[in-house]
C-alpha atoms as a PDB file:
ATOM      1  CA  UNK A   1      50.828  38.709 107.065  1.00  0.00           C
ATOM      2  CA  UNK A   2      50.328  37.394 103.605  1.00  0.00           C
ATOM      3  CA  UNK A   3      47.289  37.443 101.699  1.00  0.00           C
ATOM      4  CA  UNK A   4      45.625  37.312  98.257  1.00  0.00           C
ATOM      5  CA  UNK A   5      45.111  40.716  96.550  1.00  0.00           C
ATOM      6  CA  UNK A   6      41.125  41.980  95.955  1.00  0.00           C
ATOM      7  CA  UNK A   7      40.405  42.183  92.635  1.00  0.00           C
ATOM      8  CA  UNK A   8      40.245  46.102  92.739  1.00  0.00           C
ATOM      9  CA  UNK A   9      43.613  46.140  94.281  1.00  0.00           C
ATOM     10  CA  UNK A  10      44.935  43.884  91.304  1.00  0.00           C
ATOM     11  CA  UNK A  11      43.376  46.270  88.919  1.00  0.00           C
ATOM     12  CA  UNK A  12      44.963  49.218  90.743  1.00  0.00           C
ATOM     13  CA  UNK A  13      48.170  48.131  90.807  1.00  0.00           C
ATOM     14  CA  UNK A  14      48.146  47.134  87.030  1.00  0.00           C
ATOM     15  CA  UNK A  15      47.035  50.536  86.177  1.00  0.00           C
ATOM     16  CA  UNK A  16      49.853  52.371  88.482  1.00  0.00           C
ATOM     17  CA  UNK A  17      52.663  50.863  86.930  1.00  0.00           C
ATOM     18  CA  UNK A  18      54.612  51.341  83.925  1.00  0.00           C
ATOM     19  CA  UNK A  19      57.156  48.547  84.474  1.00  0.00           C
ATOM     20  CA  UNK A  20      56.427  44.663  84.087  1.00  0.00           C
ATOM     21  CA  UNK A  21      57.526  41.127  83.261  1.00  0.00           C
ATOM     22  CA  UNK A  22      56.162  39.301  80.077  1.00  0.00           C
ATOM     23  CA  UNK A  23      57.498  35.597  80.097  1.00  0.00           C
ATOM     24  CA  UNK A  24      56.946  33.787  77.203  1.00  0.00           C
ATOM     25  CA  UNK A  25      57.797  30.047  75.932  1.00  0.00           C
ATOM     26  CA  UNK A  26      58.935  28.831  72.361  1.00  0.00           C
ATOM     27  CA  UNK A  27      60.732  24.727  71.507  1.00  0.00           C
ATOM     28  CA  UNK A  28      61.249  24.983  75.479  1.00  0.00           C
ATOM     29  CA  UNK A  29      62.696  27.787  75.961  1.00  0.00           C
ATOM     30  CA  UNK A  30      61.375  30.417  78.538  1.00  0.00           C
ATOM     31  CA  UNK A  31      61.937  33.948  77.942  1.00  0.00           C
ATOM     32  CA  UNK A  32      61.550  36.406  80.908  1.00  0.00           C
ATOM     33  CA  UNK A  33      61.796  40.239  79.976  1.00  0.00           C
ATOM     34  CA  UNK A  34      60.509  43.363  81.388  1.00  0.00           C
ATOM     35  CA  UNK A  35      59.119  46.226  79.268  1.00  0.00           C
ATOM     36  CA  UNK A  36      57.397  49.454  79.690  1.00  0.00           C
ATOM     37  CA  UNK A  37      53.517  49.385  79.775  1.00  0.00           C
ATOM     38  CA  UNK A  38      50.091  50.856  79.758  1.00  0.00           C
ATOM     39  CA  UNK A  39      47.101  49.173  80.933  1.00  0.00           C
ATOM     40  CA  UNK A  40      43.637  50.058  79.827  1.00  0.00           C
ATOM     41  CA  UNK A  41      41.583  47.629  82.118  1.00  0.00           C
ATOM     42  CA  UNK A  42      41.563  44.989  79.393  1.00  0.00           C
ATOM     43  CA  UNK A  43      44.807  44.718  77.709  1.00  0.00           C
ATOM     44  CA  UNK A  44      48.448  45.247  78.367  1.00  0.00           C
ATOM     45  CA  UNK A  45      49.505  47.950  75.662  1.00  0.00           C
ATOM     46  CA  UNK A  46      53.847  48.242  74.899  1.00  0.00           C
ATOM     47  CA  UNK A  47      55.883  48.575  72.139  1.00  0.00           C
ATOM     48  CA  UNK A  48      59.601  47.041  70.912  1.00  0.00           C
ATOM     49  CA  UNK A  49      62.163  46.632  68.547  1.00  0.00           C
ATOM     50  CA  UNK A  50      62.385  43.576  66.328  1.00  0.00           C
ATOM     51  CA  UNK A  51      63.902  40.266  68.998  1.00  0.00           C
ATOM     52  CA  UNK A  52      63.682  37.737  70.208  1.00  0.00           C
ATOM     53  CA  UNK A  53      60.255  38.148  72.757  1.00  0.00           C
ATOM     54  CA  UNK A  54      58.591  39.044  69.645  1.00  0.00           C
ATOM     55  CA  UNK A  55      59.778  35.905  67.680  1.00  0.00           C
ATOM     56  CA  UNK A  56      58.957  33.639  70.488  1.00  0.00           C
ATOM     57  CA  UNK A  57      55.073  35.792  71.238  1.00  0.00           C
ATOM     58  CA  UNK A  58      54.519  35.109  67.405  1.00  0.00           C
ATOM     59  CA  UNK A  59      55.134  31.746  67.538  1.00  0.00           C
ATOM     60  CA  UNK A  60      53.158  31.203  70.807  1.00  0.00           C
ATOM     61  CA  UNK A  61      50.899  33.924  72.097  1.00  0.00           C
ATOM     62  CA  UNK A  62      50.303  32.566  75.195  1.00  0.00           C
ATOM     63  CA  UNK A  63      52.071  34.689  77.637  1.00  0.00           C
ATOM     64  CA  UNK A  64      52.406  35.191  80.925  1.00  0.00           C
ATOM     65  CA  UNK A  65      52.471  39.252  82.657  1.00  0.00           C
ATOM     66  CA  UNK A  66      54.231  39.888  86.216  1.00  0.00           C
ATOM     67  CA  UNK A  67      54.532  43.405  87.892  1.00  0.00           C
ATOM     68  CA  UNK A  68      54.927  44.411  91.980  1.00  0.00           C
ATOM     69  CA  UNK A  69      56.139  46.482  94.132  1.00  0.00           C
ATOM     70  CA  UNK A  70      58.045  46.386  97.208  1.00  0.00           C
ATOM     71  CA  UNK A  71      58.323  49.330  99.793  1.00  0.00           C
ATOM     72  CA  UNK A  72      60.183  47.213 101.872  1.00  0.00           C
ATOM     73  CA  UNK A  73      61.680  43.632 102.168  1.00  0.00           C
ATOM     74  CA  UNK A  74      58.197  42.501 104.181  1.00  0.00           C
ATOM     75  CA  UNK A  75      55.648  44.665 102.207  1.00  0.00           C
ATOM     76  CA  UNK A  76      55.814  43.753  98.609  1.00  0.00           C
ATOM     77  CA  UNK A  77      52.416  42.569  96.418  1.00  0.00           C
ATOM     78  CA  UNK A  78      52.554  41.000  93.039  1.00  0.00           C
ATOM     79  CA  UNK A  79      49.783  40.787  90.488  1.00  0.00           C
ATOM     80  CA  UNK A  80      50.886  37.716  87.976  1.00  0.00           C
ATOM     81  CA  UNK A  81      48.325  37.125  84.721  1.00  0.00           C
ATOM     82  CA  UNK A  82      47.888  35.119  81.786  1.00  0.00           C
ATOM     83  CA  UNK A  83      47.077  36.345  78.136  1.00  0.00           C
ATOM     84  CA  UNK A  84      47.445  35.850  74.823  1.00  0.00           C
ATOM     85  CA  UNK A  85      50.027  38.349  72.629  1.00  0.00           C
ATOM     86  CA  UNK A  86      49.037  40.139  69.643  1.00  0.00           C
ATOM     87  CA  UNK A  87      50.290  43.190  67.191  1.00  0.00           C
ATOM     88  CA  UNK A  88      48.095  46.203  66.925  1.00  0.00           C
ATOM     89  CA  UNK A  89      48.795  46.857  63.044  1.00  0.00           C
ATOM     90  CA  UNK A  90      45.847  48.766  62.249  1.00  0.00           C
ATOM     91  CA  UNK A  91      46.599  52.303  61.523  1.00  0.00           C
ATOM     92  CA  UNK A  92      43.883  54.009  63.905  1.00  0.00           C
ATOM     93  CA  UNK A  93      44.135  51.012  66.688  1.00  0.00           C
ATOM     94  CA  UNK A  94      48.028  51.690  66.801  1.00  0.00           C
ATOM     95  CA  UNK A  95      47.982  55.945  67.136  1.00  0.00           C
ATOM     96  CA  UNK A  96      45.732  55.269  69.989  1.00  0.00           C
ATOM     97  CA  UNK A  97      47.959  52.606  71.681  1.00  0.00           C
ATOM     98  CA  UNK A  98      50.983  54.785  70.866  1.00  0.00           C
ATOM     99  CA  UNK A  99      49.291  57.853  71.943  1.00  0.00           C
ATOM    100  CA  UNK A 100      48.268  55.687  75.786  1.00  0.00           C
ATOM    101  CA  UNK A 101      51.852  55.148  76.368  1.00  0.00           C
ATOM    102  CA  UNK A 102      53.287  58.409  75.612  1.00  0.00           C
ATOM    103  CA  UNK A 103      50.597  59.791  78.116  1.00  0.00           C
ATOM    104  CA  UNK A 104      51.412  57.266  80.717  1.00  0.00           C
ATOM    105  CA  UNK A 105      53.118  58.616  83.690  1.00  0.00           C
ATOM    106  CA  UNK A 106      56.734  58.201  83.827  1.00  0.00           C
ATOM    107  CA  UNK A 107      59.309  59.543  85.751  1.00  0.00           C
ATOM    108  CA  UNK A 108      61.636  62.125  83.973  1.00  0.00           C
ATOM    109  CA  UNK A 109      64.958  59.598  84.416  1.00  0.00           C
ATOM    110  CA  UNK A 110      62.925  56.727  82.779  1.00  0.00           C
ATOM    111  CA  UNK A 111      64.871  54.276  80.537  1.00  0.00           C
ATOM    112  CA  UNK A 112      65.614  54.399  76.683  1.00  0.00           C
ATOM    113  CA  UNK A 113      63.238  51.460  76.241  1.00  0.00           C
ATOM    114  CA  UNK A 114      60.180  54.002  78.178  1.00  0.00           C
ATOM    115  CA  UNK A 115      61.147  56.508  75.354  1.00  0.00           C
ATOM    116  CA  UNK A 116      59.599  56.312  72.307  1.00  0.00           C
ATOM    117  CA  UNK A 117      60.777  59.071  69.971  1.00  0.00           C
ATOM    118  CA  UNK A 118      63.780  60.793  70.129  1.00  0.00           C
ATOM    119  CA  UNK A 119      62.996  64.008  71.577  1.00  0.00           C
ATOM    120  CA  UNK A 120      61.002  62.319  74.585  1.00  0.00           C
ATOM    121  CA  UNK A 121      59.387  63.236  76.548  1.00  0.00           C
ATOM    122  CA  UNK A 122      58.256  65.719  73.824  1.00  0.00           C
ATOM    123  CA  UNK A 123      55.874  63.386  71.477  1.00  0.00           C
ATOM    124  CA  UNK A 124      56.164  63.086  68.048  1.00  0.00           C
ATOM    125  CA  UNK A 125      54.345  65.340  65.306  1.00  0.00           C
ATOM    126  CA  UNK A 126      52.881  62.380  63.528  1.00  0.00           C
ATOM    127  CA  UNK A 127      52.466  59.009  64.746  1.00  0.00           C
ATOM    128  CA  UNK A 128      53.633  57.339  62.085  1.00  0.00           C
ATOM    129  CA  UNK A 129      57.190  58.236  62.871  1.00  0.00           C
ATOM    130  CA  UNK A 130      57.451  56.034  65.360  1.00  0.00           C
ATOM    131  CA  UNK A 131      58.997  53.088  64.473  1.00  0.00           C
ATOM    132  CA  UNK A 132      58.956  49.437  65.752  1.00  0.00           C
ATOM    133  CA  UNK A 133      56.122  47.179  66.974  1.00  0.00           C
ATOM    134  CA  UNK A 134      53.290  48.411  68.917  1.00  0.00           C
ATOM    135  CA  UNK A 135      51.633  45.039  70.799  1.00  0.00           C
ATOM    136  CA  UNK A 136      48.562  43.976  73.354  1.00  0.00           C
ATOM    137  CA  UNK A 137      48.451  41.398  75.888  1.00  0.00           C
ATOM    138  CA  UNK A 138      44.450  40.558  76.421  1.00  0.00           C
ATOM    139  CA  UNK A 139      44.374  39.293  80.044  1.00  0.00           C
ATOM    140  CA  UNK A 140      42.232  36.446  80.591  1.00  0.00           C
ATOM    141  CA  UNK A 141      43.391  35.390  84.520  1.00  0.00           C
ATOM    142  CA  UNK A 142      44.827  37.569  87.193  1.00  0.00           C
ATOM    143  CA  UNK A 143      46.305  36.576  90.749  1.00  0.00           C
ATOM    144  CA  UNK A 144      47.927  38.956  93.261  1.00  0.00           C
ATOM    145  CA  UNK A 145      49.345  38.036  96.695  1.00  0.00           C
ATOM    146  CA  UNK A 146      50.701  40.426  99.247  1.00  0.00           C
ATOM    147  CA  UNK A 147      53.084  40.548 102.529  1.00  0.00           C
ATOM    148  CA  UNK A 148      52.915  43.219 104.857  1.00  0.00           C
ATOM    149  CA  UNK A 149      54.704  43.040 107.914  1.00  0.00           C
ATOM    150  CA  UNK A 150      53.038  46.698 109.083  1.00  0.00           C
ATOM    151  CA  UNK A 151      49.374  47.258 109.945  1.00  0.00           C
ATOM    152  CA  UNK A 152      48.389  47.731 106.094  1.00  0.00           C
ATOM    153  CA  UNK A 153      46.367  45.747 104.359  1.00  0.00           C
ATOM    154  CA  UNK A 154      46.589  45.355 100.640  1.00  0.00           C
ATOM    155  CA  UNK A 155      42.789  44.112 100.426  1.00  0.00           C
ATOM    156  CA  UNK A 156      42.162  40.284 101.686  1.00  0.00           C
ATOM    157  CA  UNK A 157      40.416  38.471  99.142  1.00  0.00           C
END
């Protein structure tokens, strides 16, 4: 069966995982990357090194967010959105975005990219320390579709 996700079980999914998509678009090219992530309920909250999805989200915040998950080849669900890109520079803004994603729930073999100071998953002493770009994607739309070829359903919308 396929279906259209609930808006609860978009919001639930978004909030379980750590791993998405952002694809973003610059002179006609179209970037597709996946990061590390926390979600608050409004915004998309990661951080990154200087490159080239920052260059492009600078020069056109409009982005696009992707995550799912698939237990199986015939039960998978996919929450796509839409937003618009912008660095958290303030000092107090940042330490709480920075201090989301070190509390996210990870697993222990996580990526380098998931860890954010050196001695992870032991957090740094002062925020500040932590070096590259902290960023938020606002979400403005949200769309999730489902297959599940067992007698689940992911929430018919």
């Amino acid at each position: 069966m396929f279906g259209n996700l609930t808006e609860d079980a978009i919001e639930e999914i978004l909030g379980q995982q750590f791993i998405g998509r952002i694809g973003c678009n610059f002179n006609d090219v179209t970037y597709v990357v996946p990061i590390s992530y926390v979600y608050d309920g409004v915004c998309v909250y990661a951080h990154a090194e200087e490159g080239m999805k920052l260059n492009m989200m600078r020069q056109n915040p409009n982005v696009c967010f992707e995550i799912d998950t698939m237990e199986k080849i015939g039960n998978w669900q996919s929450v796509i959105s839409w937003g618009t890109y912008e660095e958290v520079t303030d000092e107090n803004e940042r330490a709480a975005a920075l201090k989301m994603l070190l509390n996210r729930p990870v697993p222990m073999s996580a990526s380098k990219t998931a860890h954010l100071t050196p001695n992870w998953p032991f957090h740094a002493k002062n925020l500040n320390e932590i070096k590259g770009v902290v960023f938020r994607i606002k979400l403005h739309i949200k769309t999730g579709r489902f297959e599940s070829t067992d007698e689940v359903s992911y929430g018919l919308a």
